[in-house]
N, C-alpha and C. Protein backbone atom coordinates (compact mmCIF):
# COMPACT_ATOMS: atom_id res chain seq x y z
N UNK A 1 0.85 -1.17 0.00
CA UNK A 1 0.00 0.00 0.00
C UNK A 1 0.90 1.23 0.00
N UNK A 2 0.42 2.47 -0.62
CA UNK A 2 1.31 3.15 -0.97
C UNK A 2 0.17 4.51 -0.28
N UNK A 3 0.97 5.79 0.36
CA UNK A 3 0.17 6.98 0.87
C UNK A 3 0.15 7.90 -0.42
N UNK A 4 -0.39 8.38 -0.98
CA UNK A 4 -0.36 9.21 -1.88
C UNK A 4 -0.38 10.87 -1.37
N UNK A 5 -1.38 10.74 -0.81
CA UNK A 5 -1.43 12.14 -0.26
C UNK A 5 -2.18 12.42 1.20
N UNK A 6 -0.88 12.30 2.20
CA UNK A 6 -0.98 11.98 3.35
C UNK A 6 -1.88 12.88 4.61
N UNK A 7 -2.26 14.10 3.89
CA UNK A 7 -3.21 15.13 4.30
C UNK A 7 -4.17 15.71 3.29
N UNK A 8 -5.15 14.72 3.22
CA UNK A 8 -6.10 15.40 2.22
C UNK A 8 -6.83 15.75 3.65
N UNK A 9 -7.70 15.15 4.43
CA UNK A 9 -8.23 15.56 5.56
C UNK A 9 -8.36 15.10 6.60
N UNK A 10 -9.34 16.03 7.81
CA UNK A 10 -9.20 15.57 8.93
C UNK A 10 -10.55 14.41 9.35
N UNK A 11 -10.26 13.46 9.71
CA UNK A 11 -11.48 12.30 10.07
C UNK A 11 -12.41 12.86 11.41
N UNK A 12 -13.29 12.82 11.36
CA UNK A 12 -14.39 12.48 12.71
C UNK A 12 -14.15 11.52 13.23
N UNK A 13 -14.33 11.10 14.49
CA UNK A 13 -14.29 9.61 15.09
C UNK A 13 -15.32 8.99 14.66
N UNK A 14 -16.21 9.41 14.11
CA UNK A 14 -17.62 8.67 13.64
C UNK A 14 -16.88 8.42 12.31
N UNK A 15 -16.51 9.05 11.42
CA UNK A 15 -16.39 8.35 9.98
C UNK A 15 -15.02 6.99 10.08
N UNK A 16 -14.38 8.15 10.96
CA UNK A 16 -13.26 6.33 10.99
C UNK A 16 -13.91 4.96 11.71
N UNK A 17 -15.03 5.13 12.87
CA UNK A 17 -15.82 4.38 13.00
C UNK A 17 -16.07 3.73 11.53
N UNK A 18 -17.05 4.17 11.07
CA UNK A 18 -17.36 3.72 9.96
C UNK A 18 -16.75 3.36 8.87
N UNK A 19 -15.07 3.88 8.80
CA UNK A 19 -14.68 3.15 7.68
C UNK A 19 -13.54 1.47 8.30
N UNK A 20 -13.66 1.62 9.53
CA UNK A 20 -13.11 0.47 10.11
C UNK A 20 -14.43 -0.49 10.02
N UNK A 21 -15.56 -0.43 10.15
CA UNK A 21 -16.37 -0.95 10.39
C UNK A 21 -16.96 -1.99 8.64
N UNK A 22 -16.56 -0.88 8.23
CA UNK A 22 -16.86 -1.53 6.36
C UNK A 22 -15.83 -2.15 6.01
N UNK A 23 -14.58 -1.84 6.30
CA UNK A 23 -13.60 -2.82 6.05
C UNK A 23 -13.12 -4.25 6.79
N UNK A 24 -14.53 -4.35 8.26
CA UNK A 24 -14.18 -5.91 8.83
C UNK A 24 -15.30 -6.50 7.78
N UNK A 25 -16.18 -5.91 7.48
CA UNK A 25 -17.20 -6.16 6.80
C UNK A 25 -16.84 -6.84 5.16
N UNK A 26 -16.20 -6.13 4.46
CA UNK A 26 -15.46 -6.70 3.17
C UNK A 26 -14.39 -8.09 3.39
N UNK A 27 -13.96 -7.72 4.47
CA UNK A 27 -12.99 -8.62 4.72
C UNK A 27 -13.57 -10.43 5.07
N UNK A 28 -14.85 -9.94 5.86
CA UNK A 28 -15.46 -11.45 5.95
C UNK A 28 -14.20 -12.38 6.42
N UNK A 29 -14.69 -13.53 6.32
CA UNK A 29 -13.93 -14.37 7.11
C UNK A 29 -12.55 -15.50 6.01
N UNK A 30 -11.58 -14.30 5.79
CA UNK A 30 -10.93 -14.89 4.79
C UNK A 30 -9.98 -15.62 6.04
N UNK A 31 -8.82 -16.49 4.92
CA UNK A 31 -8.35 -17.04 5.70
C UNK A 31 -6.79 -16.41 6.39
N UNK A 32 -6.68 -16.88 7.71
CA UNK A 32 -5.65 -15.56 8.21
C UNK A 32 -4.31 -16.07 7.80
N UNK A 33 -3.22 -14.93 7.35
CA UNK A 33 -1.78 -15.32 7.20
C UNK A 33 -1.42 -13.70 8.43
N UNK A 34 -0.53 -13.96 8.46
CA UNK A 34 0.25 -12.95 9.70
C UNK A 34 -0.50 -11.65 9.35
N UNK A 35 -0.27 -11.19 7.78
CA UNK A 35 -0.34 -9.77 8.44
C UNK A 35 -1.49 -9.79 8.13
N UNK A 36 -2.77 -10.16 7.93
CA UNK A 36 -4.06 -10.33 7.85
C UNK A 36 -4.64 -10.17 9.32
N UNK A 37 -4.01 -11.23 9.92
CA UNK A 37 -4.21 -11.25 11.66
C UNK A 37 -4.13 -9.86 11.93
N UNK A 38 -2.86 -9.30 12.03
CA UNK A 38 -2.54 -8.23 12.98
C UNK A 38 -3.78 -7.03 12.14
N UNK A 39 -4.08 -6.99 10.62
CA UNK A 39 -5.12 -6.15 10.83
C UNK A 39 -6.17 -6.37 10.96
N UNK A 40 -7.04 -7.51 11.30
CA UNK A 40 -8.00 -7.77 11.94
C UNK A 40 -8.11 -7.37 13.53
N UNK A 41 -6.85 -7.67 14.07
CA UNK A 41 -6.55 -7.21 14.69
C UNK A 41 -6.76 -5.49 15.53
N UNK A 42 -6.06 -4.97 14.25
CA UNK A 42 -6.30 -3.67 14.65
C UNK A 42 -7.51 -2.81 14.39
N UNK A 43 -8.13 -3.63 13.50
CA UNK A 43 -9.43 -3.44 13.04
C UNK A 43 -11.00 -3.46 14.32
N UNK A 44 -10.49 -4.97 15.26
CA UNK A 44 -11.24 -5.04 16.13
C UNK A 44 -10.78 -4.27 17.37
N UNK A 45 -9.89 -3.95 17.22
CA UNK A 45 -9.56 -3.00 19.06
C UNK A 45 -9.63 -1.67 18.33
N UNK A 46 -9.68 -1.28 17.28
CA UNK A 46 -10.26 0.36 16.88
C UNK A 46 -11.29 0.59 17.18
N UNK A 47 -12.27 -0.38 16.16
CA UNK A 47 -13.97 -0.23 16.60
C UNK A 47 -14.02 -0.65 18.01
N UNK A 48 -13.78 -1.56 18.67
CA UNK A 48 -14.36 -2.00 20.32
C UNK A 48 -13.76 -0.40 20.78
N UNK A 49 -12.77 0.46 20.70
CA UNK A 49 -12.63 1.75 21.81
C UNK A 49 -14.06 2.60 21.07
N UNK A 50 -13.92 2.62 19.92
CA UNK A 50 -14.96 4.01 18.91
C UNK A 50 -16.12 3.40 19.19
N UNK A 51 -16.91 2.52 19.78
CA UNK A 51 -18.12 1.88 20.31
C UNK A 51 -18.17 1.89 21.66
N UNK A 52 -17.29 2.62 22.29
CA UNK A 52 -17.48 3.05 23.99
C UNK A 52 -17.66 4.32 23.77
N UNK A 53 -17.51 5.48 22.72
CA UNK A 53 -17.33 6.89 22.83
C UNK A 53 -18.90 7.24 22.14
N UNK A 54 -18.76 8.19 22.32
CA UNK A 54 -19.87 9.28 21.39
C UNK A 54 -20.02 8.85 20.08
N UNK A 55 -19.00 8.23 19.38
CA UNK A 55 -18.94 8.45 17.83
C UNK A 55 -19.73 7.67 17.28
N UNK A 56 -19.90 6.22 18.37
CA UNK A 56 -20.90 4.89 17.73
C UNK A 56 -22.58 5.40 17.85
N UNK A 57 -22.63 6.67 18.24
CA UNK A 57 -24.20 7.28 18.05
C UNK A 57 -24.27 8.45 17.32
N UNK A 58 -23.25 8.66 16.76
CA UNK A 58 -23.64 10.14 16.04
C UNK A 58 -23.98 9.82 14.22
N UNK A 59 -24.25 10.20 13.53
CA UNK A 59 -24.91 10.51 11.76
C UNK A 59 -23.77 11.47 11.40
N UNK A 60 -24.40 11.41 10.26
CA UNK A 60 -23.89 12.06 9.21
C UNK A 60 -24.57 13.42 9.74
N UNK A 61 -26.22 13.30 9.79
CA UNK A 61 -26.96 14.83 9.95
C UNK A 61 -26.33 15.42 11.14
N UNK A 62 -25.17 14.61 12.02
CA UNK A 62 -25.08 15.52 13.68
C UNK A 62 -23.69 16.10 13.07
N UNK A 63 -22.70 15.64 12.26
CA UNK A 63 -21.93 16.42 12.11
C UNK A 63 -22.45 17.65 10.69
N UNK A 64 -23.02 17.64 10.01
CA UNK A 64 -23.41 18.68 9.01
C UNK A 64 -24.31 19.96 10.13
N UNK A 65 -25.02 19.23 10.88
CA UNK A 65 -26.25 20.20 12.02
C UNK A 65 -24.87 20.80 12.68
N UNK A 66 -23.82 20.39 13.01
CA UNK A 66 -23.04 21.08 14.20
C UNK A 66 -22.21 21.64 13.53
N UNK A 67 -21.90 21.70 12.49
CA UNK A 67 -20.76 22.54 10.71
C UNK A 67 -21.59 23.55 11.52
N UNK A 68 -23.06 23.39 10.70
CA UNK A 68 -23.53 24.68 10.79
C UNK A 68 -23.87 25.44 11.69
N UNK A 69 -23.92 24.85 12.65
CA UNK A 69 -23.97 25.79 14.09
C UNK A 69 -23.00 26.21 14.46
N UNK A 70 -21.53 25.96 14.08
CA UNK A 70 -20.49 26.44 14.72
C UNK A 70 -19.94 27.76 13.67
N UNK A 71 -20.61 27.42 12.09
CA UNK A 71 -19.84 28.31 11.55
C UNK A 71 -19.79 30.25 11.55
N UNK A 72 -20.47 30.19 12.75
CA UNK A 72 -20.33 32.16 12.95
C UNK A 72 -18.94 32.19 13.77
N UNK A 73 -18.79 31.17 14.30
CA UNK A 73 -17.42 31.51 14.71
C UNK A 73 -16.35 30.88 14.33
N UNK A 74 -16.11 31.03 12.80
CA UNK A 74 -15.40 31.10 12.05
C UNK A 74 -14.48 29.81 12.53
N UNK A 75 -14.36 28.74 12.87
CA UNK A 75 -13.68 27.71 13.13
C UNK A 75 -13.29 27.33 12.00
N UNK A 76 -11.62 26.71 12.39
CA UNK A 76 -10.63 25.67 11.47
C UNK A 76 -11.84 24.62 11.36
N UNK A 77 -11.07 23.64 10.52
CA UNK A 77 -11.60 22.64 9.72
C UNK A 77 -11.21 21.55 11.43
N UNK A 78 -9.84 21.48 11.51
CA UNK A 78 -9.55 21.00 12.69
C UNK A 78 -10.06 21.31 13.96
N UNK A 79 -10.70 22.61 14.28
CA UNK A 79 -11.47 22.71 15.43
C UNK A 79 -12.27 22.05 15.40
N UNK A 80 -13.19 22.00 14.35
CA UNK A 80 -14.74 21.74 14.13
C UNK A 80 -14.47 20.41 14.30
N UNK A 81 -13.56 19.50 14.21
CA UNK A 81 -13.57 18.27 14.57
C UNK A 81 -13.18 17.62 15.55
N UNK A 82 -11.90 18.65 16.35
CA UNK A 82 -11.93 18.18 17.64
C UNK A 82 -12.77 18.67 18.86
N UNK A 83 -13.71 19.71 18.05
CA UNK A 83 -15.06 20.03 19.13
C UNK A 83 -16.02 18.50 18.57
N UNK A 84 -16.40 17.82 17.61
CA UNK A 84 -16.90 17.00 17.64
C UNK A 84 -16.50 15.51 17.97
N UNK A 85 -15.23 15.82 17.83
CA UNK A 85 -14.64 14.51 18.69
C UNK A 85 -14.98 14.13 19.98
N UNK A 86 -14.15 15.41 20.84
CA UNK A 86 -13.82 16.01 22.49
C UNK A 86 -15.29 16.18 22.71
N UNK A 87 -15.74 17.05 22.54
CA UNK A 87 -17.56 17.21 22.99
C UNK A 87 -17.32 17.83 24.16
N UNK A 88 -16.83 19.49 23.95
CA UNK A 88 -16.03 20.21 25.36
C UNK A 88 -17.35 20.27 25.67
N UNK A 89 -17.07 20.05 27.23
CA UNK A 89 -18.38 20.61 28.34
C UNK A 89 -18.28 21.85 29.37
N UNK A 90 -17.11 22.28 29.09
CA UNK A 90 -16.85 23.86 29.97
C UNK A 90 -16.11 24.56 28.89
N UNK A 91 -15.76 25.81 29.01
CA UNK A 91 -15.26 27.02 28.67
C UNK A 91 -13.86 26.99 28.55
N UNK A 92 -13.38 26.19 29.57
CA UNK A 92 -11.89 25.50 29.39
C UNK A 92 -11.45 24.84 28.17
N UNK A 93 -11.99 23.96 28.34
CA UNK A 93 -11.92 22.73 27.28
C UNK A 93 -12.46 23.52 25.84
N UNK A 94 -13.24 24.54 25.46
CA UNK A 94 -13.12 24.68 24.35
C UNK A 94 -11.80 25.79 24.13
N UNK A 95 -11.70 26.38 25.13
CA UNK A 95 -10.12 27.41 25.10
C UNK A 95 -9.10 26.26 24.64
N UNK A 96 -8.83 24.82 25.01
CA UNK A 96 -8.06 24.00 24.57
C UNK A 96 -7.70 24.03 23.48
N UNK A 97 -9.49 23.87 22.92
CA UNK A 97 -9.50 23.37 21.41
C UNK A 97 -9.03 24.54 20.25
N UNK A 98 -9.53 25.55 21.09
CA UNK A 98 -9.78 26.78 19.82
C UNK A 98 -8.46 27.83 20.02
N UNK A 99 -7.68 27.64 18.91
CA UNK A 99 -6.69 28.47 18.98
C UNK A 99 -6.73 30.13 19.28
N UNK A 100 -6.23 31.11 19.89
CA UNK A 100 -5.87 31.99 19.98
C UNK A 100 -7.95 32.50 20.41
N UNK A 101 -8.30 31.53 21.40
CA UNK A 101 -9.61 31.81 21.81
C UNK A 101 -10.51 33.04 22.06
N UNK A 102 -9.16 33.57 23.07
CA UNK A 102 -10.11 34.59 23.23
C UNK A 102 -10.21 36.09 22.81
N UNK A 103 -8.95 36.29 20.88
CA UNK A 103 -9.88 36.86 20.49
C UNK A 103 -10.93 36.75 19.64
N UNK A 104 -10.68 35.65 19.06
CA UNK A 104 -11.61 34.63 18.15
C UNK A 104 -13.42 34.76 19.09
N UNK A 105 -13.19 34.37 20.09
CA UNK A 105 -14.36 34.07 20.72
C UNK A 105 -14.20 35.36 22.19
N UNK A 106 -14.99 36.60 21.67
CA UNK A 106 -14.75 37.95 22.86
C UNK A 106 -15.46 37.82 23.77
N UNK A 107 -16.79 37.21 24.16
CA UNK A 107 -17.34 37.35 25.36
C UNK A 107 -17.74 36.15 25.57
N UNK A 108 -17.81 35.93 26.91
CA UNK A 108 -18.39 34.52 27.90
C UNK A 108 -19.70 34.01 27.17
N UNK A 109 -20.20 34.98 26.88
CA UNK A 109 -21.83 33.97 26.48
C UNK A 109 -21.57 33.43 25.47
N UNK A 110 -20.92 33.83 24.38
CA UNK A 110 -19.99 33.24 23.04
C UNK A 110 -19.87 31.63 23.09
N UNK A 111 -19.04 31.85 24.31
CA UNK A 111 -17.75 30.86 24.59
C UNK A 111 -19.08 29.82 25.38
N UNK A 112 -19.50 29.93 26.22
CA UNK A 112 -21.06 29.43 26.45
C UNK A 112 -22.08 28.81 25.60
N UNK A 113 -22.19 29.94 24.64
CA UNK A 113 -23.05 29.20 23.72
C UNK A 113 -22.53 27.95 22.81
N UNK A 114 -21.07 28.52 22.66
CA UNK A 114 -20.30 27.44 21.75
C UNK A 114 -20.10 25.73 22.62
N UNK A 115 -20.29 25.95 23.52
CA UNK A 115 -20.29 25.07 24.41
C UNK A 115 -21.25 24.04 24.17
N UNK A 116 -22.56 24.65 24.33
CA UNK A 116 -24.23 24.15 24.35
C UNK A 116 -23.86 23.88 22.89
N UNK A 117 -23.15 24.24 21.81
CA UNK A 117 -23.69 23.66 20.65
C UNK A 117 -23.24 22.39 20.32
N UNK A 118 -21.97 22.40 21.12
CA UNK A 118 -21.27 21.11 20.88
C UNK A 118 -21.60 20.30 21.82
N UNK A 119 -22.63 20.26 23.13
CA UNK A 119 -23.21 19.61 23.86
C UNK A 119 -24.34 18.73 23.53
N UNK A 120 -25.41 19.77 22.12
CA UNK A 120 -26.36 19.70 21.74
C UNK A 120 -26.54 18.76 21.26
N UNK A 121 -26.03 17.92 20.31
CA UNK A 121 -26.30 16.81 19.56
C UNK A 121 -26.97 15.22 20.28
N UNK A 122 -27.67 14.87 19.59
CA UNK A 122 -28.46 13.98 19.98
C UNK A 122 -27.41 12.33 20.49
N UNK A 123 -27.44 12.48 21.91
CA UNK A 123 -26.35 11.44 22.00
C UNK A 123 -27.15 10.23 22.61
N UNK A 124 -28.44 10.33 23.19
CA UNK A 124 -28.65 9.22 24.06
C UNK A 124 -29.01 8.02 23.21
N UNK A 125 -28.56 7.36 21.77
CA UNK A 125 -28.38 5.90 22.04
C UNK A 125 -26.93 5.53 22.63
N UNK A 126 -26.25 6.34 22.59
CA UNK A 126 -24.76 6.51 23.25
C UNK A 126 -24.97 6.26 24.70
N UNK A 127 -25.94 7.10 25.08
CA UNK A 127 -26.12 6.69 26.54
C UNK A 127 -27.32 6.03 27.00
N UNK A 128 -27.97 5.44 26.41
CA UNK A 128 -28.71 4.24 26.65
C UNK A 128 -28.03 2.95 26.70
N UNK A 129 -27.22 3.17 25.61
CA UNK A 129 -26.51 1.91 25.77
C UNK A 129 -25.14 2.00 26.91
N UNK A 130 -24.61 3.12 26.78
CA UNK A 130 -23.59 2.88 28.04
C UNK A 130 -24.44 2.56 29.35
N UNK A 131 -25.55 3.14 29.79
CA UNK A 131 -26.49 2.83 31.17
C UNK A 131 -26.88 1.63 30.83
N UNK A 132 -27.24 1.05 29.95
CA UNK A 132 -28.20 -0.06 30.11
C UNK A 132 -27.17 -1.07 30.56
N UNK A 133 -25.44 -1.16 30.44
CA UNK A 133 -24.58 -2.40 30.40
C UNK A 133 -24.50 -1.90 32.03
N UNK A 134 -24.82 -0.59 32.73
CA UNK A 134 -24.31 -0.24 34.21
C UNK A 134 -25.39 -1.14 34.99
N UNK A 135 -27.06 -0.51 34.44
CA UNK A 135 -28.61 -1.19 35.22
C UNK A 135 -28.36 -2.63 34.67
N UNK A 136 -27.72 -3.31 33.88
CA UNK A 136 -27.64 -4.58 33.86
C UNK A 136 -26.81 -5.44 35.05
N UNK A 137 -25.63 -4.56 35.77
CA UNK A 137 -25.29 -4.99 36.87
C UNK A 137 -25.65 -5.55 37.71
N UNK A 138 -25.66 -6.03 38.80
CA UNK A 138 -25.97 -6.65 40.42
C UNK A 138 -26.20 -5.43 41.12
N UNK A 139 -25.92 -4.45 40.54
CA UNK A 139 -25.93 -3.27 41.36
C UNK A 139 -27.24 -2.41 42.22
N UNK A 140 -27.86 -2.73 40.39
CA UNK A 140 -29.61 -2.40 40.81
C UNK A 140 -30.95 -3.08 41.08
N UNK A 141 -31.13 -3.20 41.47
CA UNK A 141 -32.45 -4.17 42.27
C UNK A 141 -33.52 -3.82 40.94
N UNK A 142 -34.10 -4.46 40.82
CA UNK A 142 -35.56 -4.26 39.76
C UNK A 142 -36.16 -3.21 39.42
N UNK A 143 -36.37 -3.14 41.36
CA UNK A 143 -37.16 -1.81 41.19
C UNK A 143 -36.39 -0.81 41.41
N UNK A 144 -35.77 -0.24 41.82
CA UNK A 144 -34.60 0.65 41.89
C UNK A 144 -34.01 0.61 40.27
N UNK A 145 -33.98 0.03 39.52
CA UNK A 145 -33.40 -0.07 37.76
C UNK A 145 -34.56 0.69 37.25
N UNK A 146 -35.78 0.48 37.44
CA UNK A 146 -37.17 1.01 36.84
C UNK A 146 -37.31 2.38 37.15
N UNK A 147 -36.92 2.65 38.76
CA UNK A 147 -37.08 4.42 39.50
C UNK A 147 -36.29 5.34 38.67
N UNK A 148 -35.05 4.97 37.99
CA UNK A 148 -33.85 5.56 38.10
C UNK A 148 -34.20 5.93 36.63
N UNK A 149 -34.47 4.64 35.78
CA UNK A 149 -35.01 5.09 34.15
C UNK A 149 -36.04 5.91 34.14
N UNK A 150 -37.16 5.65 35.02
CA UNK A 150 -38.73 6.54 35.50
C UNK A 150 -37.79 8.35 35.39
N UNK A 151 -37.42 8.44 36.03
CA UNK A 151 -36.55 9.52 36.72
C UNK A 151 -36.09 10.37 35.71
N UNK A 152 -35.03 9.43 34.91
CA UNK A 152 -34.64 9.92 33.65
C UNK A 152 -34.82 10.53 32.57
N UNK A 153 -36.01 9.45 32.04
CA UNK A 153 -37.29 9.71 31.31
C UNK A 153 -37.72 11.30 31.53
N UNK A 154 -37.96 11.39 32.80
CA UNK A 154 -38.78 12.45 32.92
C UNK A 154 -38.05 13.73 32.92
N UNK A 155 -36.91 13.81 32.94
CA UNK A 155 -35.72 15.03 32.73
C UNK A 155 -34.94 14.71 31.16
N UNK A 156 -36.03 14.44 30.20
CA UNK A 156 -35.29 14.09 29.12
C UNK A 156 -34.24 14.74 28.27
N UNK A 157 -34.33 15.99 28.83
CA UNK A 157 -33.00 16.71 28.14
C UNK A 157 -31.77 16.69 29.18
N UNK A 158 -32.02 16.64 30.30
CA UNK A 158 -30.79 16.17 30.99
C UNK A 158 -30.17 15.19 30.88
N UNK A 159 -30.86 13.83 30.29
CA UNK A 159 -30.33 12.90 30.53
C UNK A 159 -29.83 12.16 28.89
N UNK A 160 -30.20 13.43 28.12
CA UNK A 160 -29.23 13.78 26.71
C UNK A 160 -28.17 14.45 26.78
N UNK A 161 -27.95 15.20 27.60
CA UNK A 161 -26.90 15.97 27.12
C UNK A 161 -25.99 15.16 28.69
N UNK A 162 -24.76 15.13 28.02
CA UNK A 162 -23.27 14.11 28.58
C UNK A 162 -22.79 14.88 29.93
N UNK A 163 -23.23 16.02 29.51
CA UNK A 163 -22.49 16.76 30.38
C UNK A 163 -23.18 17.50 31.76
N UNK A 164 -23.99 17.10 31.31
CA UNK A 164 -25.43 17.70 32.27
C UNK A 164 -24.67 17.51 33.80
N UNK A 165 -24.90 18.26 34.96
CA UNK A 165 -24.49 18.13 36.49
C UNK A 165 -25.26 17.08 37.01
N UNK A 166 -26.76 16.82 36.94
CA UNK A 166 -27.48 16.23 37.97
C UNK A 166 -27.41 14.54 36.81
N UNK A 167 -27.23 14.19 35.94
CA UNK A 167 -26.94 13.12 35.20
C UNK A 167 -25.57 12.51 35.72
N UNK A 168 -24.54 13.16 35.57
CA UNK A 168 -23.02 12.81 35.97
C UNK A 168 -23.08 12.44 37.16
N UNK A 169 -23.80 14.02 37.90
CA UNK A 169 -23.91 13.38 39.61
C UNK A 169 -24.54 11.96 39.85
N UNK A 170 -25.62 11.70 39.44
CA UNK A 170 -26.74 10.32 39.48
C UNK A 170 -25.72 9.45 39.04
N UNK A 171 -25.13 9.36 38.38
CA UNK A 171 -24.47 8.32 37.74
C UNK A 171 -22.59 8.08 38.82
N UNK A 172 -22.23 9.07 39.57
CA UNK A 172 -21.60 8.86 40.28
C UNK A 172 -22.24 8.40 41.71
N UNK A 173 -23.18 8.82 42.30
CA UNK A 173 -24.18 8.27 43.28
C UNK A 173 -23.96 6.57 43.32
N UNK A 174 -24.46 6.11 41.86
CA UNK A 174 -24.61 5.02 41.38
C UNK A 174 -23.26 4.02 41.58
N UNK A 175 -22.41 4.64 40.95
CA UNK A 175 -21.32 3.57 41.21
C UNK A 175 -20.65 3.43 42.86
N UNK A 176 -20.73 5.13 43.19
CA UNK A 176 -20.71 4.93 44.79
C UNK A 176 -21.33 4.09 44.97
N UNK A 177 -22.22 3.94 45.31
CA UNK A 177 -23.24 2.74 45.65
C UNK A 177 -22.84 1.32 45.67
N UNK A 178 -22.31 1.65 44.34
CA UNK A 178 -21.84 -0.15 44.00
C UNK A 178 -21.27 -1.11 45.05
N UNK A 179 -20.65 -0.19 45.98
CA UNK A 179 -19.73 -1.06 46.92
C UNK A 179 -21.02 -1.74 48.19
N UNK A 180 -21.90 -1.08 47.92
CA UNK A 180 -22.73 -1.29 48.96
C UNK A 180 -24.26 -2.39 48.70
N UNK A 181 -24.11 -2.41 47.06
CA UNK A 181 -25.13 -3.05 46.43
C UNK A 181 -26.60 -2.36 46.61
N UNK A 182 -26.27 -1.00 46.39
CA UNK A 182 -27.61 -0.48 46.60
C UNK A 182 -27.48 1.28 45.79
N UNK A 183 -28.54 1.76 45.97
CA UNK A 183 -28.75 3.32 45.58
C UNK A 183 -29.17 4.29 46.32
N UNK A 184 -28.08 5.46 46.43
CA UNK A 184 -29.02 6.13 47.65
C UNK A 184 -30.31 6.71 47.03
N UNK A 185 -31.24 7.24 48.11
CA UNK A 185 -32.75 7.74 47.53
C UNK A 185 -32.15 8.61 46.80
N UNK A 186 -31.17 9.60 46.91
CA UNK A 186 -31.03 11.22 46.51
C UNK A 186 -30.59 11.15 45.46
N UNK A 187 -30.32 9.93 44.86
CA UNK A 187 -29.49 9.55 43.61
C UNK A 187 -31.04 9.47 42.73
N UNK A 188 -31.91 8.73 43.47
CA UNK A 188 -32.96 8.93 42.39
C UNK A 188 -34.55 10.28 42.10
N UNK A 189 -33.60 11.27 42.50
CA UNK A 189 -34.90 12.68 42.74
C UNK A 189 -34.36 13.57 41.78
C-alpha cells in the first residue's frame, strides 16, 4: 500500500468508525496469514474503543447540524472536529481546542453558547446503551433499575446531554453505591 497524499483531511471519530467498520465487513472471514491477523486485529480493538465513545451514536446529519452551528465563529476545519470529537463541556476545554480563543471568541456567552452547541447533539443511544450495560449490573435491584429510568425519562433533556451536572452526579451516586449493592434515595430525585 502506498500513501499518496498523506493530508487530504481531517477524520471524525464517527467516519473512521465507519470506515473500520466496512472494512471488517469486506474482509469477511478470509483465511488468516500474519499480516491479515494483525489487521483484523487492529481493526477489532479500533472499533471496540470508537463503540465506547460518542462516535458509535452520532450521523452524518449531527456532524453537518453542528458545521452549521459552529460556523459564525469562524472555526478551522480542525477545530470543528476536535469540538466533535472532544464534545467540550466547559469554557476551558473549548479554550483547549480553539486556537488563539479569546480573540476569536470575545465574550463569555460566546464561549457558552459554543459550548451548548457542541453539547447539543443527539447522544442518548450513546447513553442508553452505556447505562443499560451499568442497570444490567448486580448493582440495581428491579425496582430501583425502573425508579432511576422513571426519573430519567422524565428530565429528558438532561439525561441527553453528557455533560449535564445532575446526570453525571446520578451516575456517580450510582457507582458509589456499588460497593454497597444499593442506591441512595437522593441519587434517584
Amino acid at each position: 500500500m502506498e500513501v499518496i497524499n498523506k493530508m487530504v483531511t481531517i477524520l471524525p471519530n464517527m467516519q473512521v468508525l465507519k470506515v473500520v467498520e466496512e472494512t471488517k465487513a469486506l474482509r469477511g472471514k478470509r483465511p488468516a496469514d500474519e499480516e491479515s491477523e494483525n489487521l483484523n486485529t487492529l481493526l477489532h480493538e479500533t472499533a471496540a474503543y470508537f463503540k465506547d465513545t460518542p462516535a458509535s451514536a452520532q450521523k452524518d446529519e449531527h456532524v453537518i447540524k453542528l458545521n452549521q452551528e459552529l460556523q459564525p465563529y469562524k472555526l478551522t476545519i480542525a477545530e470543528t472536529v476536535q469540538i466533535l470529537n472532544l464534545r467540550p463541556s466547559t469554557a476551558v476545554e473549548v479554550q483547549l481546542v480553539v486556537e488563539e480563543c479569546e480573540e476569536r471568541i470575545r465574550t463569555e456567552e460566546e464561549l457558552e453558547a459554543l459550548v451548548k452547541e457542541s453539547m447539543r447533539q443527539d447522544e442518548a443511544p450513546f447513553l442508553d446503551q452505556w447505562f443499560m450495560g451499568f442497570a444490567d449490573s448486580k448493582v440495581l435491584t428491579e425496582g430501583r433499575r425502573e425508579e432511576l429510568f422513571d426519573d430519567m425519562n422524565q428530565n429528558e433533556e438532561e439525561s441527553r446531554c453528557f455533560g449535564s451536572q445532575k446526570f453525571v452526579s446520578t451516575i456517580h451516586q450510582c457507582f458509589n453505591a456499588s460497593e454497597k449493592q444499593d442506591i441512595p434515595e437522593q441519587a434517584l430525585t
